[in-house]
N, C-alpha and C. Protein backbone atom coordinates (compact mmCIF):
# COMPACT_ATOMS: atom_id res chain seq x y z
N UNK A 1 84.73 108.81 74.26
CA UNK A 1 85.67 109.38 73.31
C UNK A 1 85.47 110.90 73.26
N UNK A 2 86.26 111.58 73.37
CA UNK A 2 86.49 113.48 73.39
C UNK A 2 86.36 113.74 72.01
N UNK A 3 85.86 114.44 71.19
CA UNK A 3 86.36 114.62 70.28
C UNK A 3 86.56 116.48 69.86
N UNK A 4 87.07 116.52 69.26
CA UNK A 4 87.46 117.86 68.85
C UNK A 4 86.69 118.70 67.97
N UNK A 5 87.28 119.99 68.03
CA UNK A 5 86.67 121.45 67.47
C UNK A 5 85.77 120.37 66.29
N UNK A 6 86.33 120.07 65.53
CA UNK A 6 85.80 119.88 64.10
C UNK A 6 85.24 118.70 63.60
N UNK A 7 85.50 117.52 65.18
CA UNK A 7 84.68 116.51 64.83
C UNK A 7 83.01 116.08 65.21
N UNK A 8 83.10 117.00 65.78
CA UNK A 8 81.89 117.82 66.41
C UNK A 8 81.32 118.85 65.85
N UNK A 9 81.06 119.21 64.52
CA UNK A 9 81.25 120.92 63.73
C UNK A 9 79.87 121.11 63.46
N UNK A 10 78.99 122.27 63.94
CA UNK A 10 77.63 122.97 62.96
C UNK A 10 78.24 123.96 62.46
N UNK A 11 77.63 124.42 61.14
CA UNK A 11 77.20 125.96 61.09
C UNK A 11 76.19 126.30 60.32
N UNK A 12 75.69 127.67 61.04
CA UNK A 12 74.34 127.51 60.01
C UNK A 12 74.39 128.77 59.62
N UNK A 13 73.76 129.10 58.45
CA UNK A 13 74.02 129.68 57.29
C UNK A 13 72.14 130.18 57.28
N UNK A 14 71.94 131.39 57.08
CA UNK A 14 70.63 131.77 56.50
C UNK A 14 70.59 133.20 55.60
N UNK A 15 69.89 133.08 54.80
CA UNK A 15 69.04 134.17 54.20
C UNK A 15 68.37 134.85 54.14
N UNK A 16 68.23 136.27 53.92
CA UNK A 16 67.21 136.89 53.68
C UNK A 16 66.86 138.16 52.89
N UNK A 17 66.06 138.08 52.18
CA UNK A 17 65.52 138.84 51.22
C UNK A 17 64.33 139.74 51.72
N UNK A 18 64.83 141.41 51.16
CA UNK A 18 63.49 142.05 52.21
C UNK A 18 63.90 143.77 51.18
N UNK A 19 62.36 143.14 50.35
CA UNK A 19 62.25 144.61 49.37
C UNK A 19 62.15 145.66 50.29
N UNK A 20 62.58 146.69 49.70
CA UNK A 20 62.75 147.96 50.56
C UNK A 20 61.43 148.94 49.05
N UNK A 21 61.27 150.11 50.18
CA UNK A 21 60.10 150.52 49.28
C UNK A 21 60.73 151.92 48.36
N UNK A 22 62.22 152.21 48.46
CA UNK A 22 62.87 152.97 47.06
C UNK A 22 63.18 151.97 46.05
N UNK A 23 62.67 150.94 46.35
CA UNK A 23 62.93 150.11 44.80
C UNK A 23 63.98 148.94 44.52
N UNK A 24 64.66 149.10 45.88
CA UNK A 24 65.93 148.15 46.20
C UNK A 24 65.37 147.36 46.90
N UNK A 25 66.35 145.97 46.91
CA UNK A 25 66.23 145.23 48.17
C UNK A 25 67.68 144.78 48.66
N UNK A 26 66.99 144.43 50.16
CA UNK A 26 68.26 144.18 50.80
C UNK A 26 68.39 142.71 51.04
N UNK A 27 69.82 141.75 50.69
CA UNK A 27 70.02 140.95 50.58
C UNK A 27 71.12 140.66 51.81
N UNK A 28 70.35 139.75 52.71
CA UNK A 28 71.35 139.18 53.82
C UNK A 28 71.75 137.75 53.97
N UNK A 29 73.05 137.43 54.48
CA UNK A 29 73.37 136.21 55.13
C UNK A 29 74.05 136.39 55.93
N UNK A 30 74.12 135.33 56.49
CA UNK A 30 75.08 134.87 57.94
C UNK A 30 75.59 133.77 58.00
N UNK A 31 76.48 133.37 58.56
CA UNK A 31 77.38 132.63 58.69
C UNK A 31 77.52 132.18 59.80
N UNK A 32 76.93 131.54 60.95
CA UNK A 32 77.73 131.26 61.97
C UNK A 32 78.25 129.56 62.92
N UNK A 33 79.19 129.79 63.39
CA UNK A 33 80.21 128.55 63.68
C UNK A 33 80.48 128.67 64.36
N UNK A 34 81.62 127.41 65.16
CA UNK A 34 82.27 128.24 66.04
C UNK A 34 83.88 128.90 66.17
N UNK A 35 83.84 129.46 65.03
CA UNK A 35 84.95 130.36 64.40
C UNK A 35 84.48 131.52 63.58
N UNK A 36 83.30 131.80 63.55
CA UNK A 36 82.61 132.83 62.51
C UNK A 36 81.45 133.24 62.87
N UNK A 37 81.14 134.42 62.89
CA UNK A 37 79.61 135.04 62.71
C UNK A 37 80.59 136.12 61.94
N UNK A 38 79.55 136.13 60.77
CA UNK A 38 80.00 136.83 59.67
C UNK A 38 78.05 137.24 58.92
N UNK A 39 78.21 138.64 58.91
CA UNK A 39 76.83 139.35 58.17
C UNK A 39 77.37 139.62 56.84
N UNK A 40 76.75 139.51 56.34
CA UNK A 40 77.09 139.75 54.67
C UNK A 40 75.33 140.96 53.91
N UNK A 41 75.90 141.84 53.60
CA UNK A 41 74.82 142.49 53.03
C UNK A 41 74.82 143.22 51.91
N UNK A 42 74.09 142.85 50.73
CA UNK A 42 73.87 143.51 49.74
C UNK A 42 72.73 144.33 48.89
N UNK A 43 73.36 145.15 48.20
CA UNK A 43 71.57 145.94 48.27
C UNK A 43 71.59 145.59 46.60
N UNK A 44 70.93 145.87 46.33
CA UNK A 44 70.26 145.19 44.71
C UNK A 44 69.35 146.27 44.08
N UNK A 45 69.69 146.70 43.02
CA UNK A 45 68.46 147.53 42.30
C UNK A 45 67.47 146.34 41.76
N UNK A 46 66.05 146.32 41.99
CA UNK A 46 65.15 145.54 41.80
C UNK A 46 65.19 145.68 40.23
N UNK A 47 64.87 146.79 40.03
CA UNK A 47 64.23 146.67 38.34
C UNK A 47 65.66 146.14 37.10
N UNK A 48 66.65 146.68 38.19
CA UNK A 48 68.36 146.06 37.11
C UNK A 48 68.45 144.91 37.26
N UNK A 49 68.32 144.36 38.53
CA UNK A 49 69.33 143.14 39.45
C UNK A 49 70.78 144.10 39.21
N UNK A 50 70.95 144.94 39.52
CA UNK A 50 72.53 145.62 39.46
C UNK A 50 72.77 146.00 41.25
N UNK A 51 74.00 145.31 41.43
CA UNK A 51 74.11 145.66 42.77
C UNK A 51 74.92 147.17 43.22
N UNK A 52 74.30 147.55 44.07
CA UNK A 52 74.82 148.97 44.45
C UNK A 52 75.63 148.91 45.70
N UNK A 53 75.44 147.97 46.65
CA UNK A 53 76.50 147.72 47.41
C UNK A 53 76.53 146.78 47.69
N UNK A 54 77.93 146.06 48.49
CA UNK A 54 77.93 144.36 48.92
C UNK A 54 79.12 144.91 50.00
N UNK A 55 78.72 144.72 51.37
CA UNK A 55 79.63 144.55 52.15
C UNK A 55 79.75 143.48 52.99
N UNK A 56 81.08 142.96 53.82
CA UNK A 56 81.24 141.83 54.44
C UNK A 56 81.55 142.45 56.12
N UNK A 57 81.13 142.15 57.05
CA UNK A 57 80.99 141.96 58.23
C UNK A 57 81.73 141.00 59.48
N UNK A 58 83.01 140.83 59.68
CA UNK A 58 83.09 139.88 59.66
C UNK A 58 83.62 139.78 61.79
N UNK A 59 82.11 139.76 62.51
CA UNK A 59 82.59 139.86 63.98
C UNK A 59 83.05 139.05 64.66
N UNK A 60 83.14 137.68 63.82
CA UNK A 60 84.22 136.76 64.88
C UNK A 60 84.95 136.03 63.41
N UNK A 61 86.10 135.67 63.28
CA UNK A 61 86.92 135.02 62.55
C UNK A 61 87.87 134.27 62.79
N UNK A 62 88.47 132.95 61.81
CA UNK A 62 89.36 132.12 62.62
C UNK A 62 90.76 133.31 62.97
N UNK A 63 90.97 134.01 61.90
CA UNK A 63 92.39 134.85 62.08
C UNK A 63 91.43 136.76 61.93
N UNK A 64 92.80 137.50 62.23
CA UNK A 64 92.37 138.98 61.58
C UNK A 64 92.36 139.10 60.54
N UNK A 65 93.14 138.33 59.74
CA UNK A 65 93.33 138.33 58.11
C UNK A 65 92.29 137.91 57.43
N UNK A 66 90.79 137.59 58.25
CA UNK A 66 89.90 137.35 57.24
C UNK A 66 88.82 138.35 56.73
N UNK A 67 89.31 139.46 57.58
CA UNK A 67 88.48 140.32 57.43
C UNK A 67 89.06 141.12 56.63
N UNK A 68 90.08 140.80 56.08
CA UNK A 68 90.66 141.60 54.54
C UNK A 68 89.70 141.52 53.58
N UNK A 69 89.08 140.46 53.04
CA UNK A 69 88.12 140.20 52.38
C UNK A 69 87.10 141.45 51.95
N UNK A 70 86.75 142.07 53.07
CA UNK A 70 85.62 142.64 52.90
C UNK A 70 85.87 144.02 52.36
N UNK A 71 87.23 144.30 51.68
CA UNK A 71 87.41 145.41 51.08
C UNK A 71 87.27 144.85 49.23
N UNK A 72 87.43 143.49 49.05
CA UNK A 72 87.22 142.97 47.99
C UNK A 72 85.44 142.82 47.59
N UNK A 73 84.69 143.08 48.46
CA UNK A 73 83.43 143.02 48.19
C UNK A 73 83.06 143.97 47.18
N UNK A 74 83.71 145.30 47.50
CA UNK A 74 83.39 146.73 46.32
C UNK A 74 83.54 146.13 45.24
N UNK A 75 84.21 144.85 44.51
CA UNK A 75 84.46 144.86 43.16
C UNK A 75 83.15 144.14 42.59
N UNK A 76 82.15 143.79 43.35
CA UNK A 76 80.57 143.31 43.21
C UNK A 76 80.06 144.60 42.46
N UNK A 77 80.27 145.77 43.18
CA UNK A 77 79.27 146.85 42.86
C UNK A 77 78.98 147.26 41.28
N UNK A 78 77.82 147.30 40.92
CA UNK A 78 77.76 147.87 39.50
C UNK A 78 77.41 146.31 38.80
N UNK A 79 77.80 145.19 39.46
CA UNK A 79 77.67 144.04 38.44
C UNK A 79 75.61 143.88 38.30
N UNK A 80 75.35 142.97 37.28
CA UNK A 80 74.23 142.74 37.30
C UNK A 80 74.11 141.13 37.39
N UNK A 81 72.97 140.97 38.84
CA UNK A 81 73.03 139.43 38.21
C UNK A 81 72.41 138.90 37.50
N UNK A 82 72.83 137.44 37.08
CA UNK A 82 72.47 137.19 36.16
C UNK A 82 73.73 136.14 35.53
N UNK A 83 73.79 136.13 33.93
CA UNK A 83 74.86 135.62 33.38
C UNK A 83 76.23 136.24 34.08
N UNK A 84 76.96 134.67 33.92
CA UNK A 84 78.28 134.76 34.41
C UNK A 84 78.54 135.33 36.09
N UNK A 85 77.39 135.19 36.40
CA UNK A 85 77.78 135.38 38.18
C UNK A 85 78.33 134.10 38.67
N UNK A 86 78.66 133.30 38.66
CA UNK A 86 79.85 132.95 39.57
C UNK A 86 81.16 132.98 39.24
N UNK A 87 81.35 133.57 37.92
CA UNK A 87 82.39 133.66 37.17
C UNK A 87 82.87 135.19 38.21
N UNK A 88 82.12 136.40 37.85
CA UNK A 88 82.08 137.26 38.41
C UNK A 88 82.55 136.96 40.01
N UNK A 89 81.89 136.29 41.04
CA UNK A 89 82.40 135.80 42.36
C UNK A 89 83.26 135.72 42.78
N UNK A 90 84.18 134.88 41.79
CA UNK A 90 85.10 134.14 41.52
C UNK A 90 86.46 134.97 41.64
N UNK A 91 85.94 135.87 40.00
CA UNK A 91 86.95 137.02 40.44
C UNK A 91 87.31 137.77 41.80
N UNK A 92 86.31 137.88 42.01
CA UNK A 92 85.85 139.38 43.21
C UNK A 92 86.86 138.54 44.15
N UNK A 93 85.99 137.68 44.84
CA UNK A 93 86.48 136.90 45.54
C UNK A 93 87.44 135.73 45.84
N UNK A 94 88.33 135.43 45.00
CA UNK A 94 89.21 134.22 44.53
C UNK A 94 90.41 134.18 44.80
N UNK A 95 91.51 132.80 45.06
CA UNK A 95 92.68 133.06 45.02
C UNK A 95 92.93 133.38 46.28
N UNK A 96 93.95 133.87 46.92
CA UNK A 96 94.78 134.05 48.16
C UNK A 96 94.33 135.06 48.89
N UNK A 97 93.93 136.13 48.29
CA UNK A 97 93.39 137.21 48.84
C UNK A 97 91.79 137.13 49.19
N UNK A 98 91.16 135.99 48.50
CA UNK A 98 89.43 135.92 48.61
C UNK A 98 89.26 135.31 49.42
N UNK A 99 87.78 134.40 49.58
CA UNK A 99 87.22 133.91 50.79
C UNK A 99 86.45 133.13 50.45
N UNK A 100 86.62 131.48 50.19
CA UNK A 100 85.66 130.56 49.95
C UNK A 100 84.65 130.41 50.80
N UNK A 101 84.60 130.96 51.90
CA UNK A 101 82.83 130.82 52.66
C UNK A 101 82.40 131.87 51.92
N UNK A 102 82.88 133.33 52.02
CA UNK A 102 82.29 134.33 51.63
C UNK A 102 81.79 133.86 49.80
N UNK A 103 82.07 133.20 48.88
CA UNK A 103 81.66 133.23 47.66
C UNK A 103 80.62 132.20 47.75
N UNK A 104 80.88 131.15 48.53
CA UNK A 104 79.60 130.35 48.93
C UNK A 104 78.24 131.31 49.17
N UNK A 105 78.56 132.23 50.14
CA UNK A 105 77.46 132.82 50.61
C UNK A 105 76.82 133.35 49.68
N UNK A 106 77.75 134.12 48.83
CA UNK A 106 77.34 134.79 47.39
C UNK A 106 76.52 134.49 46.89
N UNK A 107 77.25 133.10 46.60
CA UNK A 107 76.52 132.23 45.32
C UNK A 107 74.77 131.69 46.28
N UNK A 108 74.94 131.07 47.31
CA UNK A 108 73.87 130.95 47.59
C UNK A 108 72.64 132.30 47.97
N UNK A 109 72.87 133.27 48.05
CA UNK A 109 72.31 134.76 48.39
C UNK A 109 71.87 135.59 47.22
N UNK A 110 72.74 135.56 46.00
CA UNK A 110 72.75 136.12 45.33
C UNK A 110 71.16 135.77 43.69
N UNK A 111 71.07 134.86 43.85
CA UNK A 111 70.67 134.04 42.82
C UNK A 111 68.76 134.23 43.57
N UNK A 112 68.66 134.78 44.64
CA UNK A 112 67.64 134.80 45.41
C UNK A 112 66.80 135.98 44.62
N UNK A 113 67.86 137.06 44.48
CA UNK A 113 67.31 138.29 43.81
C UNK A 113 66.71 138.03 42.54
N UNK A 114 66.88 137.01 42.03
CA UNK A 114 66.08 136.94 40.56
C UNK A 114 65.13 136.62 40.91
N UNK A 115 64.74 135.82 41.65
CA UNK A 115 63.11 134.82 42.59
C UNK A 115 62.42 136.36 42.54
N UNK A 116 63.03 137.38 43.34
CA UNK A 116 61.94 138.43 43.85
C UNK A 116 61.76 139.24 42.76
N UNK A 117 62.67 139.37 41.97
CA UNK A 117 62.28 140.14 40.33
C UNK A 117 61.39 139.34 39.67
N UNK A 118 61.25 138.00 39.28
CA UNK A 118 60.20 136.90 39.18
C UNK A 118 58.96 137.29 39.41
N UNK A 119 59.33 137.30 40.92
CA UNK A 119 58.08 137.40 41.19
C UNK A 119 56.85 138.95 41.73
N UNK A 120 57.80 139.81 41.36
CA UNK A 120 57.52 141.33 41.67
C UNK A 120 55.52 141.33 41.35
N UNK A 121 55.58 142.12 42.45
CA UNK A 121 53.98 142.58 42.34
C UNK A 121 52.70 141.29 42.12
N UNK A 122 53.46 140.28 42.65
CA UNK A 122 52.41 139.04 42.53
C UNK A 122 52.06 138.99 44.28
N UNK A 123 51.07 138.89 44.51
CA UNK A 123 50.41 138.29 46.20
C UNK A 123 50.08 137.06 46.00
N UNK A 124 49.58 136.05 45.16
CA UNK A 124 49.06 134.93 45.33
C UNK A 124 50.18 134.04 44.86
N UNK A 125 50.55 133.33 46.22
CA UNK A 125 52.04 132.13 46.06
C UNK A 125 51.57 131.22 44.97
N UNK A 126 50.48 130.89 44.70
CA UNK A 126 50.80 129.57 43.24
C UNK A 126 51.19 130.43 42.65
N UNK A 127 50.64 131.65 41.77
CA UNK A 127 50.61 132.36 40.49
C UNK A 127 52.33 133.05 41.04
N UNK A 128 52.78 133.38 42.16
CA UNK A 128 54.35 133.73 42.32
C UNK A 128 54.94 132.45 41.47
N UNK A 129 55.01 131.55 42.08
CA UNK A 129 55.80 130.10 41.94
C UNK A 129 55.52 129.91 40.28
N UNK A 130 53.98 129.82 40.05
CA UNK A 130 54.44 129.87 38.29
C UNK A 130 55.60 131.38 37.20
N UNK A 131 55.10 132.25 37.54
CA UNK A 131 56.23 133.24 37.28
C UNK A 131 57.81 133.11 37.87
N UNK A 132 57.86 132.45 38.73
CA UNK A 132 59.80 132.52 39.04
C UNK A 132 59.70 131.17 38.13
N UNK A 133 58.58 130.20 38.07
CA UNK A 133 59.57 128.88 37.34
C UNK A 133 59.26 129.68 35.83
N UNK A 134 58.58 130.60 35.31
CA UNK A 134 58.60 130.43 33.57
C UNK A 134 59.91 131.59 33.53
N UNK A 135 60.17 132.11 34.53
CA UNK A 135 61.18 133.26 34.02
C UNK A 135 62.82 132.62 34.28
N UNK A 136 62.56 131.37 35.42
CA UNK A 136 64.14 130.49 35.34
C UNK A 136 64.29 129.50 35.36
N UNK A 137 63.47 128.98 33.64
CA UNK A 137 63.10 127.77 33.25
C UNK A 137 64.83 127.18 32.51
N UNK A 138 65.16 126.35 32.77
CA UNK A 138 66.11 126.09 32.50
C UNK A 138 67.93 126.46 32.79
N UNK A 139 67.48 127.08 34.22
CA UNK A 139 68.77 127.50 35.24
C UNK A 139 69.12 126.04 35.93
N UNK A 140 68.01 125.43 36.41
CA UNK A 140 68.61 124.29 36.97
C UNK A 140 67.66 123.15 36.71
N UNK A 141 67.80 122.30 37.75
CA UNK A 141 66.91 120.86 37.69
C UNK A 141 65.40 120.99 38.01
N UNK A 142 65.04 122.33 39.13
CA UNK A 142 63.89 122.44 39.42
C UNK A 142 63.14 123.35 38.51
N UNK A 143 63.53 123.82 37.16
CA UNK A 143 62.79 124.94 36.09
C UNK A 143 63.40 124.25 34.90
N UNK A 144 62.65 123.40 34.20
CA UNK A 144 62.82 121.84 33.60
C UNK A 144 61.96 122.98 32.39
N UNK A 145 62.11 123.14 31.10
CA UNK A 145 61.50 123.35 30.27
C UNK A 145 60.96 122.25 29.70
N UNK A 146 59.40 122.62 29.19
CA UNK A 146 58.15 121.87 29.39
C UNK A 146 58.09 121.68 27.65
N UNK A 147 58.52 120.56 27.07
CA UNK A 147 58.23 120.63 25.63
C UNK A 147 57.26 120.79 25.26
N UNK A 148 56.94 121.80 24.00
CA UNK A 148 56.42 122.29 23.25
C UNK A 148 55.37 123.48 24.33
N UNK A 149 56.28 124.06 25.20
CA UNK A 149 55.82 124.96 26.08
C UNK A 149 57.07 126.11 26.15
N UNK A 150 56.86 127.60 26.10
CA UNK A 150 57.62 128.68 26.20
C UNK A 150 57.66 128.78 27.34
């Protein structure tokens, strides 16, 4: 049996986080398929979480029209993350003119920068891992607040 583009489909998707030593870090992903390699990069003020830039990259795409997108990235700049970021995404990115991989990427990329504010100026991974879970205790299923524990 033959099967086609999409019944046959990978793509893989990675991250990366990499403090820079003016105080920012740089926040990457990628995207790639076989209709996409797409870099995505954002820089982050460490001590805000306020982003100072977010641009989209986009060197292979299904159409040209997807690389419209990446003039919608500027409306990231200045946000802080945190509350209401995917709401924020959403906007930036949403609707006819946005890019549901690109807010995926977001959302999965973005939420990374709190881990490294977490965990700022720690070297020893248990004592990291206890500071990112007491500082995003109750974001999801894996930072479970501990009754009768702050």
């Amino acid at each position: 049996m033959q099967l086609n583009s999409m019944e046959d489909f990978q793509r893989d998707i990675s991250y990366r986080v990499l403090k820079q030593a003016d105080g920012t870090a740089l926040l990457t992903a990628t995207m790639k398929d076989r209709f996409h390699d797409v870099l995505l990069e954002v820089r982050v003020e460490v001590a805000t979480m306020k982003i100072i830039s977010a641009e989209a990259d986009f060197r292979k795409s299904p159409t040209p029209d997807c690389r419209n997108v990446s003039a919608r990235m500027a409306a990231l700049n200045g946000f802080v993350i945190g509350r209401g970021l995917q709401r924020k995404v959403s906007e930036a990115l949403g609707g006819a003119t946005g890019c549901g991989n690109m807010r995926n990427l977001l959302m999965g990329l973005l939420p990374l920068a709190l881990n490294l504010g977490a965990a700022a100026g720690i070297t020893d991974e248990a004592q990291m891992l206890d500071a990112i879970n007491e500082k995003l205790v109750g974001t999801c299923a894996g930072y479970v607040a501990t009754p009768g524990k702050k």
